[in-house]
N, C-alpha and C. Protein backbone atom coordinates (compact mmCIF):
# COMPACT_ATOMS: atom_id res chain seq x y z
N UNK A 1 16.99 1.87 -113.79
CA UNK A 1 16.29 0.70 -113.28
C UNK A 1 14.99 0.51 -114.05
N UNK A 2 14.85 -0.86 -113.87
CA UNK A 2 13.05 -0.96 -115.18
C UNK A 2 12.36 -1.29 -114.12
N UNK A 3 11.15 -0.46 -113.76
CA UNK A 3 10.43 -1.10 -112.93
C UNK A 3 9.15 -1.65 -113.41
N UNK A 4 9.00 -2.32 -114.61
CA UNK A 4 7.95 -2.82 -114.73
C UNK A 4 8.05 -4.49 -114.36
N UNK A 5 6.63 -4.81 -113.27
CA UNK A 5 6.74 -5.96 -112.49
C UNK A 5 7.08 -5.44 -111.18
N UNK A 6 7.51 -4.43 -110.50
CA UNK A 6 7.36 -3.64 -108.76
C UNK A 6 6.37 -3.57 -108.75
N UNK A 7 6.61 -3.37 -107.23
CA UNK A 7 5.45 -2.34 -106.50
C UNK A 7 5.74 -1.12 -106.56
N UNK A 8 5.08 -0.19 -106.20
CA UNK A 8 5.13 0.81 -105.78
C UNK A 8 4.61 1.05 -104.14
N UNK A 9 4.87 1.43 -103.45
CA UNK A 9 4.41 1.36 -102.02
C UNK A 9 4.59 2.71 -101.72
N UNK A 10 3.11 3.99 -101.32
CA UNK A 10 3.14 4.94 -100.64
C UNK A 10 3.86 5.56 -99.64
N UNK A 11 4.41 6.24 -99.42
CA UNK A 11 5.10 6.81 -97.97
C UNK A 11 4.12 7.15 -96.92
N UNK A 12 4.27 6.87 -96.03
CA UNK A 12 3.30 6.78 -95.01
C UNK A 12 3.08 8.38 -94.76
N UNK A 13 3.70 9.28 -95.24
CA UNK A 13 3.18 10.30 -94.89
C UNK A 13 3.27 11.12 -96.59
N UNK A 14 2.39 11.38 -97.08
CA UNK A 14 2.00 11.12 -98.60
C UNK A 14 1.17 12.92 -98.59
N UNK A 15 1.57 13.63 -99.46
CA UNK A 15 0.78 14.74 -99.67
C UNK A 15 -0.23 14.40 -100.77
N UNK A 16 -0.27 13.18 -101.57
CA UNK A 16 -1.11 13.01 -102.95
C UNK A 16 -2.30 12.29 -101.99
N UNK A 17 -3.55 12.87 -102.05
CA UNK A 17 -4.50 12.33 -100.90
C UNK A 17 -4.89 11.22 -101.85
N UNK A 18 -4.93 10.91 -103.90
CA UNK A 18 -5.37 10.23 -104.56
C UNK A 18 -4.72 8.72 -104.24
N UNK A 19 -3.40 8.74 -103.94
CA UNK A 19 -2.28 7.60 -103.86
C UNK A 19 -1.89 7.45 -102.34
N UNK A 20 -3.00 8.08 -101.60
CA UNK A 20 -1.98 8.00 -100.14
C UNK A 20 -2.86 6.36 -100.10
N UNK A 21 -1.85 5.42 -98.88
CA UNK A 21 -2.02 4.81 -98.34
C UNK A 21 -2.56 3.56 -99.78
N UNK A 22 -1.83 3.44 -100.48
CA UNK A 22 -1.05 2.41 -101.73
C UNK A 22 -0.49 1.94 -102.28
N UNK A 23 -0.65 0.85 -102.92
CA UNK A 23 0.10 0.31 -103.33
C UNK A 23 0.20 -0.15 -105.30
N UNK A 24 1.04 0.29 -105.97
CA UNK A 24 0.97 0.38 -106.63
C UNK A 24 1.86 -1.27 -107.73
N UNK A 25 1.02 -1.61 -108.83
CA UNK A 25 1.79 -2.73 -109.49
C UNK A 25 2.14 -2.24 -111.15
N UNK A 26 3.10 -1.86 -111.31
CA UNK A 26 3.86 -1.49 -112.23
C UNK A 26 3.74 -2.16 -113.32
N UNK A 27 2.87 -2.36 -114.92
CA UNK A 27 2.52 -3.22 -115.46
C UNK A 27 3.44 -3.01 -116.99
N UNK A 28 3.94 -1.62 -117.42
CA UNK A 28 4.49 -1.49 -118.45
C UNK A 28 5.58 -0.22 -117.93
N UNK A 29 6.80 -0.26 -118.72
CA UNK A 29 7.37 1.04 -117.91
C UNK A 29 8.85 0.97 -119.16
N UNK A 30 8.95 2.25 -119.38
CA UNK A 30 9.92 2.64 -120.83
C UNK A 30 10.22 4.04 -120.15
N UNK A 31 12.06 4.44 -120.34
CA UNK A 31 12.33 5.31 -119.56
C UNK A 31 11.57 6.48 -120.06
N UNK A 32 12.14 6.19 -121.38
CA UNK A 32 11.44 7.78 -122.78
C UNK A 32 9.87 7.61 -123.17
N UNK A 33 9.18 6.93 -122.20
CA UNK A 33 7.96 6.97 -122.53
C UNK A 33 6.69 7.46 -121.17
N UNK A 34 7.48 6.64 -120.20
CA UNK A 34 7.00 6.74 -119.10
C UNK A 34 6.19 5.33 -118.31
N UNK A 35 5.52 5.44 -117.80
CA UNK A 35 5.02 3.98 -117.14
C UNK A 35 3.73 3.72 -117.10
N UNK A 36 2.80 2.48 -116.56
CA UNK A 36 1.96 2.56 -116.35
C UNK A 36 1.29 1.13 -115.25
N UNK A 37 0.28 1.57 -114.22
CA UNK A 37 0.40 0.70 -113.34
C UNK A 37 -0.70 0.87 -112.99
N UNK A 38 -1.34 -0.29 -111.54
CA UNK A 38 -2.49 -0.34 -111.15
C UNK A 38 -2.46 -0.36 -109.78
N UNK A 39 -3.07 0.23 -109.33
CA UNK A 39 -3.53 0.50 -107.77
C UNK A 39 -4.23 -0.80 -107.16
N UNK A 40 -3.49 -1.12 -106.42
CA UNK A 40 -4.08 -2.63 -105.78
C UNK A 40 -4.97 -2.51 -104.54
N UNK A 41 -5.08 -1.07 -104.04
CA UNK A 41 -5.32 -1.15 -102.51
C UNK A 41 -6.94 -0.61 -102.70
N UNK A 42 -7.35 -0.05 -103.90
CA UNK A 42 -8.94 0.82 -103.88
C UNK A 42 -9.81 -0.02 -104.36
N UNK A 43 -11.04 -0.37 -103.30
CA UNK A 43 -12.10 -1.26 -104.50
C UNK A 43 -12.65 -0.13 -105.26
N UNK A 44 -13.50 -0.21 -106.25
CA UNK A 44 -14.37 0.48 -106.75
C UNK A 44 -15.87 0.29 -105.64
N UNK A 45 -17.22 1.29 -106.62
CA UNK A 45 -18.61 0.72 -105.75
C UNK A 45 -19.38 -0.34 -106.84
N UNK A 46 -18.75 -0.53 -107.66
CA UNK A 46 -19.52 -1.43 -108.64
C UNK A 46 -19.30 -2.32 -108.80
N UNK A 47 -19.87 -3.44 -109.54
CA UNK A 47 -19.24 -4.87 -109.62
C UNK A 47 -18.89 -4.46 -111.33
N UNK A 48 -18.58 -5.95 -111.55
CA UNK A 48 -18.33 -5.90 -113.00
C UNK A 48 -19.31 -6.15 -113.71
N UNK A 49 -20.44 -6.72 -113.51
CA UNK A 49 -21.93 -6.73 -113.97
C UNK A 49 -23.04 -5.29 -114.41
N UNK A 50 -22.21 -4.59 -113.38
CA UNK A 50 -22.54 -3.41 -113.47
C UNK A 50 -22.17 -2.19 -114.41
N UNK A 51 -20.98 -2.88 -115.06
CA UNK A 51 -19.83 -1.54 -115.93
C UNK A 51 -20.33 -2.33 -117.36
N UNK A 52 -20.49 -3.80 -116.89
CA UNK A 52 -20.45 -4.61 -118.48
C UNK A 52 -21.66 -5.34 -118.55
N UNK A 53 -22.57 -4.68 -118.93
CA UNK A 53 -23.81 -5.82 -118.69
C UNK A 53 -23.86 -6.86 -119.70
N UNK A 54 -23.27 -6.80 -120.27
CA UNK A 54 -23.54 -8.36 -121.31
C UNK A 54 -22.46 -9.35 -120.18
N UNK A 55 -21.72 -9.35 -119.41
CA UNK A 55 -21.16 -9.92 -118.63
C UNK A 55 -21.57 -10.31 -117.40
N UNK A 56 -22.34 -11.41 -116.83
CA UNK A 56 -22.93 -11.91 -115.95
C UNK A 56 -22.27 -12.50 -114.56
N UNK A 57 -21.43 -10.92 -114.13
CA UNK A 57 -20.70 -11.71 -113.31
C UNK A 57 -20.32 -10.41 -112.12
N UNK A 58 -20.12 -10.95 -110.83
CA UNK A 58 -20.62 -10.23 -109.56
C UNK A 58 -19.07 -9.78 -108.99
N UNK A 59 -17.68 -10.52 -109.99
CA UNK A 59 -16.52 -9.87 -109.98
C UNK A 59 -16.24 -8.39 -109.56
N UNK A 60 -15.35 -8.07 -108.47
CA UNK A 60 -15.30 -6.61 -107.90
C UNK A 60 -14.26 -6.20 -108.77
N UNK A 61 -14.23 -5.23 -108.80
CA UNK A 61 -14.08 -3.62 -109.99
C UNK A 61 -12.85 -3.03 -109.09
N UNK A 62 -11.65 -2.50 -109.09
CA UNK A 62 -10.73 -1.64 -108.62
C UNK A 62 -9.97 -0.50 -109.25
N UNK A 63 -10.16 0.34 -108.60
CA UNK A 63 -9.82 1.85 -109.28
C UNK A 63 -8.36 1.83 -109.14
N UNK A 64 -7.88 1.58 -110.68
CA UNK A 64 -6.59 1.32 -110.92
C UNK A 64 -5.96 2.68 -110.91
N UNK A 65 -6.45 3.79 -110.83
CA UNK A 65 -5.73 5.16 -111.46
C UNK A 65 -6.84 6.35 -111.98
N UNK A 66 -6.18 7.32 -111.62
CA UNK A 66 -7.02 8.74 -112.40
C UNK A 66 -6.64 8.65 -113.62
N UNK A 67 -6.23 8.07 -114.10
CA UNK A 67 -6.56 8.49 -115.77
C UNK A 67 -6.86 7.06 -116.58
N UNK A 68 -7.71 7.92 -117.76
CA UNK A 68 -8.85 7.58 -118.40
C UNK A 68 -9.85 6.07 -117.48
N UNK A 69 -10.81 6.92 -116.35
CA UNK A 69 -11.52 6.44 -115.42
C UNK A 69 -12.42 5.74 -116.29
N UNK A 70 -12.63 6.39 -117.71
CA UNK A 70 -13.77 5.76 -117.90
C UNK A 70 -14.01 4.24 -119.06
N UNK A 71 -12.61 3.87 -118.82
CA UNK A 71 -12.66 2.33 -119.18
C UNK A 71 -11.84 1.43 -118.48
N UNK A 72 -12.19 -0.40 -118.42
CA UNK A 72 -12.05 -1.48 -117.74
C UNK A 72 -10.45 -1.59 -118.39
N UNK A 73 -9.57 -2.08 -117.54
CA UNK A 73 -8.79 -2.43 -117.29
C UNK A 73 -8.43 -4.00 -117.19
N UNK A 74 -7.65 -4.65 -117.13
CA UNK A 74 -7.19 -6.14 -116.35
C UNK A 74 -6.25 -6.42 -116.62
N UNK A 75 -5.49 -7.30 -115.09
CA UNK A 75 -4.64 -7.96 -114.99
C UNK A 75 -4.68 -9.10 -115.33
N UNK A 76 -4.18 -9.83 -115.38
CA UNK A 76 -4.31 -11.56 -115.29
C UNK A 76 -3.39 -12.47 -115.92
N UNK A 77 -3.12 -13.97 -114.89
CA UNK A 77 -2.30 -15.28 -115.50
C UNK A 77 -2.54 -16.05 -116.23
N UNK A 78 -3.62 -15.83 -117.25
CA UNK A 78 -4.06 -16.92 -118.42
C UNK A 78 -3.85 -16.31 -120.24
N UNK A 79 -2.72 -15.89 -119.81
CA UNK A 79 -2.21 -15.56 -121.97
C UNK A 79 -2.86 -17.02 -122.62
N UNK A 80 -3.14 -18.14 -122.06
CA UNK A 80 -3.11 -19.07 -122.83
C UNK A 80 -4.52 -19.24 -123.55
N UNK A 81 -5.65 -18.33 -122.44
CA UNK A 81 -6.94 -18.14 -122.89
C UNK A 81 -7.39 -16.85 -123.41
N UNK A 82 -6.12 -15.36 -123.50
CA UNK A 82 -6.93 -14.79 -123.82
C UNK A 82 -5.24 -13.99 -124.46
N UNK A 83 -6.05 -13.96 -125.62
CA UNK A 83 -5.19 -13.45 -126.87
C UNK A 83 -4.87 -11.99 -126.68
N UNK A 84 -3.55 -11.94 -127.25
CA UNK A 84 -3.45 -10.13 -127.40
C UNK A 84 -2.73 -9.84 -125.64
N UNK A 85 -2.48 -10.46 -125.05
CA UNK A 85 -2.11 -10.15 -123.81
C UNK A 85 -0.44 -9.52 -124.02
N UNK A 86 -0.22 -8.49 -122.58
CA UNK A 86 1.46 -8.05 -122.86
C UNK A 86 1.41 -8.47 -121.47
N UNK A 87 2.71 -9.25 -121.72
CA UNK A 87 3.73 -10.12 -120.47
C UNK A 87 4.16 -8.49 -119.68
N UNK A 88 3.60 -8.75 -118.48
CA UNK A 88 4.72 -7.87 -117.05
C UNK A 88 5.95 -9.02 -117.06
N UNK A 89 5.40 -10.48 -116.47
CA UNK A 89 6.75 -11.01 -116.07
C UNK A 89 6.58 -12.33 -116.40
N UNK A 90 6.87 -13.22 -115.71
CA UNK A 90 6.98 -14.28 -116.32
C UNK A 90 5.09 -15.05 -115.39
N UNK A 91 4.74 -14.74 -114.51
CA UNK A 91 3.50 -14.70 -114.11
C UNK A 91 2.00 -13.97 -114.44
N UNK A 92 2.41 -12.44 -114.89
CA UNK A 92 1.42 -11.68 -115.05
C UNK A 92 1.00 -10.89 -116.13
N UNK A 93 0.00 -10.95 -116.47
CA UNK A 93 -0.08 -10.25 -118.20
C UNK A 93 -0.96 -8.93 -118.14
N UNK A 94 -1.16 -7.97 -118.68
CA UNK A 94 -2.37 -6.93 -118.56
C UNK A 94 -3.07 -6.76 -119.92
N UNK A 95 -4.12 -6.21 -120.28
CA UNK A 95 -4.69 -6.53 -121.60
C UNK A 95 -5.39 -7.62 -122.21
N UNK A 96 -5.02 -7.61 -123.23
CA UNK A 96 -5.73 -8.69 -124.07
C UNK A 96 -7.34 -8.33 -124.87
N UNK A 97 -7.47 -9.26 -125.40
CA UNK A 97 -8.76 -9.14 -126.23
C UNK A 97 -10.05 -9.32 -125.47
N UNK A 98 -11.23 -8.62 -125.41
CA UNK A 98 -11.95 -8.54 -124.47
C UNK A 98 -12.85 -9.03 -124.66
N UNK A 99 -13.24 -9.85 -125.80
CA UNK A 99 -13.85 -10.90 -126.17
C UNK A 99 -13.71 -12.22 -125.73
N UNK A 100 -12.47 -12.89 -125.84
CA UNK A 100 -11.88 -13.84 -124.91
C UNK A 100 -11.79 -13.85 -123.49
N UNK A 101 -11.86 -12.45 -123.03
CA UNK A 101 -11.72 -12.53 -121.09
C UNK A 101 -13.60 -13.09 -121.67
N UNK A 102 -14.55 -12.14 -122.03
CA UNK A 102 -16.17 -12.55 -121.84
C UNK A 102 -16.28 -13.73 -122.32
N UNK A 103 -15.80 -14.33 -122.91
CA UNK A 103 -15.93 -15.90 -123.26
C UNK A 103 -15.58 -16.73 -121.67
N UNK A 104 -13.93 -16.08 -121.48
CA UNK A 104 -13.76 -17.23 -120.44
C UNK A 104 -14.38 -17.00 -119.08
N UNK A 105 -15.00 -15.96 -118.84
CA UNK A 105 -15.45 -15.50 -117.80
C UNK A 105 -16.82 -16.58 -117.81
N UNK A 106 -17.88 -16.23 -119.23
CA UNK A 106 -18.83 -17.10 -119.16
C UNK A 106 -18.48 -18.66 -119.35
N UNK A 107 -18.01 -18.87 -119.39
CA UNK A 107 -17.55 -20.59 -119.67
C UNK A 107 -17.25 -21.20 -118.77
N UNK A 108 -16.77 -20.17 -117.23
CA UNK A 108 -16.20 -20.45 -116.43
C UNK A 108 -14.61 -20.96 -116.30
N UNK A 109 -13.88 -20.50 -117.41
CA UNK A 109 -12.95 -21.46 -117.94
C UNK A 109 -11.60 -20.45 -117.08
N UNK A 110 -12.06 -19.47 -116.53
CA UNK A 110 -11.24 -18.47 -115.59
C UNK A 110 -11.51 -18.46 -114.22
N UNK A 111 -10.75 -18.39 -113.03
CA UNK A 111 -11.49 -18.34 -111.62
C UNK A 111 -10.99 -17.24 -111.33
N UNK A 112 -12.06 -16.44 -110.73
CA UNK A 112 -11.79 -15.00 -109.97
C UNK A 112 -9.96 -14.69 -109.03
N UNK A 113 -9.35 -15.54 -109.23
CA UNK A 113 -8.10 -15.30 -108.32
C UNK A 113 -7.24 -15.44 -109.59
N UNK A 114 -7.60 -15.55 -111.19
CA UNK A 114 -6.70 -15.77 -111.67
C UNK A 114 -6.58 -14.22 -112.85
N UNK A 115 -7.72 -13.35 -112.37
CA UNK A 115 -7.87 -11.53 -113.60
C UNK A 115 -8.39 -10.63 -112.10
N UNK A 116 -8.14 -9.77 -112.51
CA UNK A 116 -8.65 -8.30 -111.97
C UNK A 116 -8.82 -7.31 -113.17
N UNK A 117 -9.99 -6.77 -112.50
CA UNK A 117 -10.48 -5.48 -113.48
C UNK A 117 -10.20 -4.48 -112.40
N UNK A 118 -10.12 -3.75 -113.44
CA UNK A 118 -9.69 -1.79 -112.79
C UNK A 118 -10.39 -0.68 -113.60
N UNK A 119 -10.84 0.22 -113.19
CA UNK A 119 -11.16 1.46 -113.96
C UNK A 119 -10.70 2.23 -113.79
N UNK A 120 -9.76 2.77 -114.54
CA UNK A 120 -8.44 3.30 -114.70
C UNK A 120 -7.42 2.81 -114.57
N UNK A 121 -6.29 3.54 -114.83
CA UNK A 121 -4.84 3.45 -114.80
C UNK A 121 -4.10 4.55 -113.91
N UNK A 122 -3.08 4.29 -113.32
CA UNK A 122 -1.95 5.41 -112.95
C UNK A 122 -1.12 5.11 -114.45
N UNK A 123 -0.35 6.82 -114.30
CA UNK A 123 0.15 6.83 -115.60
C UNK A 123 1.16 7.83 -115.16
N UNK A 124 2.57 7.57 -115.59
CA UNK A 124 3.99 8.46 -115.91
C UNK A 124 4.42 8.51 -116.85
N UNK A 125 4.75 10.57 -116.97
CA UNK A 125 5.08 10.41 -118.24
C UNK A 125 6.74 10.25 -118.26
N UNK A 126 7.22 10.58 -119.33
CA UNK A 126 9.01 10.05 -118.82
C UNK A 126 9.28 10.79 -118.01
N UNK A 127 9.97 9.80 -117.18
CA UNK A 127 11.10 10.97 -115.69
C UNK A 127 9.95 10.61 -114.70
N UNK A 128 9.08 11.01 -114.82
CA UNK A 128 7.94 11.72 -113.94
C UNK A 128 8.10 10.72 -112.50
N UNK A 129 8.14 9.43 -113.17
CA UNK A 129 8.48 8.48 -111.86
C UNK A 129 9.97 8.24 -111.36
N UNK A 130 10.51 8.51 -111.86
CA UNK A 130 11.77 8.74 -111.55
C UNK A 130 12.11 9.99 -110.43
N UNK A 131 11.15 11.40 -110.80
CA UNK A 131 11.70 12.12 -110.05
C UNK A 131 11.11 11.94 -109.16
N UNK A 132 9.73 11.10 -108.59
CA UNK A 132 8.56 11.11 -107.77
C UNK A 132 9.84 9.90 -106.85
N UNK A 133 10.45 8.47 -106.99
CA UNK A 133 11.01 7.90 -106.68
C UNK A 133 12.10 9.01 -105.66
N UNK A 134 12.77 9.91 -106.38
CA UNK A 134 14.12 10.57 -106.16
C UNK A 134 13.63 11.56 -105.12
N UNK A 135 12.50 11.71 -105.16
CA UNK A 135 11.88 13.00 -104.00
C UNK A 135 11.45 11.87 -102.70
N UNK A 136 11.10 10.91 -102.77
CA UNK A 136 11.17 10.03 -101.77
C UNK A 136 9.46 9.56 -101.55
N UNK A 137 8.77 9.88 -102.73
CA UNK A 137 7.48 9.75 -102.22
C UNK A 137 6.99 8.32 -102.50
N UNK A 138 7.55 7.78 -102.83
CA UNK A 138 7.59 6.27 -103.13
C UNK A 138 8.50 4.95 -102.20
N UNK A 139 8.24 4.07 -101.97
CA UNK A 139 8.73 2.61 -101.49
C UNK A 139 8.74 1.64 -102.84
N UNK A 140 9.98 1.45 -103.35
CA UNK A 140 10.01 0.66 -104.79
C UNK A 140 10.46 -1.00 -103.99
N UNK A 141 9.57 -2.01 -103.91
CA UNK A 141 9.66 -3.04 -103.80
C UNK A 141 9.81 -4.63 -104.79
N UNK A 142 10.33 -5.19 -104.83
CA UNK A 142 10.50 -6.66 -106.44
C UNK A 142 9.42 -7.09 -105.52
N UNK A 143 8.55 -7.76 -106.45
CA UNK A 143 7.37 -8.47 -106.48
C UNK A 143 7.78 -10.33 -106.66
N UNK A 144 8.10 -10.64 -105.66
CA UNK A 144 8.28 -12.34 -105.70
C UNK A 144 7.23 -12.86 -105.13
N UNK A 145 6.52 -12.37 -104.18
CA UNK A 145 5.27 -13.49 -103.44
C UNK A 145 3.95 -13.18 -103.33
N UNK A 146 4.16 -11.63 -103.39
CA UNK A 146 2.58 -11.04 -103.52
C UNK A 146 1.52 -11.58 -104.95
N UNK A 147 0.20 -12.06 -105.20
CA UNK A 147 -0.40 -12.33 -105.50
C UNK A 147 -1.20 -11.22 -105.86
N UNK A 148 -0.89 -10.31 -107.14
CA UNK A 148 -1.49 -9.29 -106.86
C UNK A 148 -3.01 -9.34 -107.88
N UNK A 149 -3.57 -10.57 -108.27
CA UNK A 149 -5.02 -10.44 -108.66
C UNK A 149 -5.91 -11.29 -107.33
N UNK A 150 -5.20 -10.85 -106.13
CA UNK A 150 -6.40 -11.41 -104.96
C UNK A 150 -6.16 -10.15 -103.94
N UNK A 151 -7.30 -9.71 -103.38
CA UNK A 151 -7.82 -8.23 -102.88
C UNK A 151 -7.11 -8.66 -101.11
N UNK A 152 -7.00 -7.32 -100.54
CA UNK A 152 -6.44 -7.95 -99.83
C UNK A 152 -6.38 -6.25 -99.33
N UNK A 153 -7.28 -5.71 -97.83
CA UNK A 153 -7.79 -4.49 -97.44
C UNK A 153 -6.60 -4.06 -96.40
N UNK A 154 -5.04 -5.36 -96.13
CA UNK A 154 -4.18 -5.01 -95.19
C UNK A 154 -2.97 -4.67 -96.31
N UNK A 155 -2.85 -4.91 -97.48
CA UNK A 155 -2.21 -4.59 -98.45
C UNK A 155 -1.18 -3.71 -97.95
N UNK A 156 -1.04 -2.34 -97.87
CA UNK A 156 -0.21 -1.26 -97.77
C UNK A 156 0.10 -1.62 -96.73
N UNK A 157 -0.53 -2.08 -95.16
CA UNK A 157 0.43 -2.35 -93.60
C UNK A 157 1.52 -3.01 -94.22
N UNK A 158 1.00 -4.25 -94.84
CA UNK A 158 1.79 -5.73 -94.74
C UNK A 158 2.90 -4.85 -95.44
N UNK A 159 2.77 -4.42 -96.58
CA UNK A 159 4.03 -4.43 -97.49
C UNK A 159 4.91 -3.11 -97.22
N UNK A 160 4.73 -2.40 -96.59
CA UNK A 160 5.14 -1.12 -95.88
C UNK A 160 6.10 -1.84 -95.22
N UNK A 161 5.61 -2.84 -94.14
CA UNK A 161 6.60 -3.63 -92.99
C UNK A 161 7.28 -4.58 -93.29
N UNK A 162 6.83 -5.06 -94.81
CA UNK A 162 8.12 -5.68 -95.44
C UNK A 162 8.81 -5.26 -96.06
N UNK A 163 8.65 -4.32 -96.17
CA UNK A 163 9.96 -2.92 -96.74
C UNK A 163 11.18 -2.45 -95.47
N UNK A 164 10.66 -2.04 -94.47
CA UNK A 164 11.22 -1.93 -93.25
C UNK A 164 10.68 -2.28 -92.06
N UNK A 165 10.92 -3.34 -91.24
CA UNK A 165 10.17 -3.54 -89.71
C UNK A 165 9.89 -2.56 -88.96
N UNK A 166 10.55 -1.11 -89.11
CA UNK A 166 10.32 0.42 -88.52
C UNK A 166 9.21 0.90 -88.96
N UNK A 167 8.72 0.69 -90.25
CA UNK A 167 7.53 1.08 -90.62
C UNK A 167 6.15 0.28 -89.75
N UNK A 168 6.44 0.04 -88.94
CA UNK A 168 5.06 -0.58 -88.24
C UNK A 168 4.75 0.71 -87.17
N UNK A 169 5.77 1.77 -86.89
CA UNK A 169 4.66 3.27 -86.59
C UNK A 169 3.99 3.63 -87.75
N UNK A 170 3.75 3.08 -88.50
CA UNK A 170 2.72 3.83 -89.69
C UNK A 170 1.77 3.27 -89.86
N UNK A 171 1.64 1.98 -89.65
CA UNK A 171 0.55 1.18 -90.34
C UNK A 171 -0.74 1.70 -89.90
N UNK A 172 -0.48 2.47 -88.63
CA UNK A 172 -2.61 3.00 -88.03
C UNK A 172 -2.40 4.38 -88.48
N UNK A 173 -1.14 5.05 -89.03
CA UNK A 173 -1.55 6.51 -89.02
C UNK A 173 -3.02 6.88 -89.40
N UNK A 174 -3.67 8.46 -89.20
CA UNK A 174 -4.49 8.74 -90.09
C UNK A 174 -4.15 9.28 -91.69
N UNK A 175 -5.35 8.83 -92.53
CA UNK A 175 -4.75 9.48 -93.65
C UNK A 175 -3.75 10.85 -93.63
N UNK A 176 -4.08 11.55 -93.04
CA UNK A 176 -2.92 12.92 -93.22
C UNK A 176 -2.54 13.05 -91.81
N UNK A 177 -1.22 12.93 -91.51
CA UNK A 177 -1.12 12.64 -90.28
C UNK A 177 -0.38 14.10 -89.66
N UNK A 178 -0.34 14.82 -90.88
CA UNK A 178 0.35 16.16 -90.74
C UNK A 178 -0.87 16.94 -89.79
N UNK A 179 -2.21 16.62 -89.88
CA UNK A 179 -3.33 17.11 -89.25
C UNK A 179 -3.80 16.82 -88.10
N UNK A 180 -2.47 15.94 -86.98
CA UNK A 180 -2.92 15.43 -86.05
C UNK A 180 -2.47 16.44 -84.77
């Protein structure tokens, strides 16, 4: 199966305390290579003004992944403004030239519902998601309606219970519910 363009959706009862209670968007994915995706459910504490100061803009920051924390990330639906972009699907692109996002950002020629920034990435190497899928620690969902460059703090309930209507005993668990 290619899952680049899924979700990824946490198991409500999750031993990875980094990925519990997430949701994950699958942006590149090669069996013999492995994958790579962004965490939709974590804000960061910074804005984007803050990571990029030549960039004048109060845009919130999301911690896409533990690895390599220490550079910007983005999603976004405008290949037409910003060069160098790689197609997820026929809606969503990640990358691009980062000169063109700071152009269109200052120009205004982009609106905040149409990029997301992340610092970091989740990252698989081959198999790795495959066997993580096969052990059950994952909810693999197709992405038709979710909007995933607009923030959204009910994220994991909603899409948990659109995976299965049974999953609505999970939506209040505590993070580790093995500790209750």
């Amino acid at each position: 199966m290619n899952y680049k363009g899924k979700l990824l959706i946490s198991k409500p009862i999750s031993d990875d305390s980094f990925f519990s209670k997430s949701v994950v968007f699958i942006t590149d994915y090669d069996l013999q290579k492995g994958a790579i995706g962004f965490i939709l459910t974590k804000i960061y504490h910074q804005k984007l003004s803050d990571l990029v100061p030549d960039i004048d803009s109060e845009i919130d920051v999301y911690i896409g992944g533990p690895v390599d924390s220490d550079h910007i990330f983005v999603i976004h639906s405008r290949p037409d403004l910003i060069n160098d972009s790689i197609s997820i699907n026929e809606k969503y692109y990640w990358s691009g030239d980062f000169e063109d996002i700071k152009i269109a950002l200052q120009e205004n020629l982009i609106n905040t519902n149409e990029i997301r920034f992340f610092i970091g990435y989740s990252g698989w190497k081959a198999e790795q998601l495959e066997n993580e899928i096969k052990k059950d620690d994952w909810l693999v969902k197709d992405n038709e309606d979710l909007n995933v460059l607009i923030w959204d703090n009910n994220l994991w309930k909603k899409e948990l219970i659109r995976v299965d209507k049974k999953n609505i005993i999970w939506i209040n668990s505590p993070k580790n519910p093995k500790l209750n």
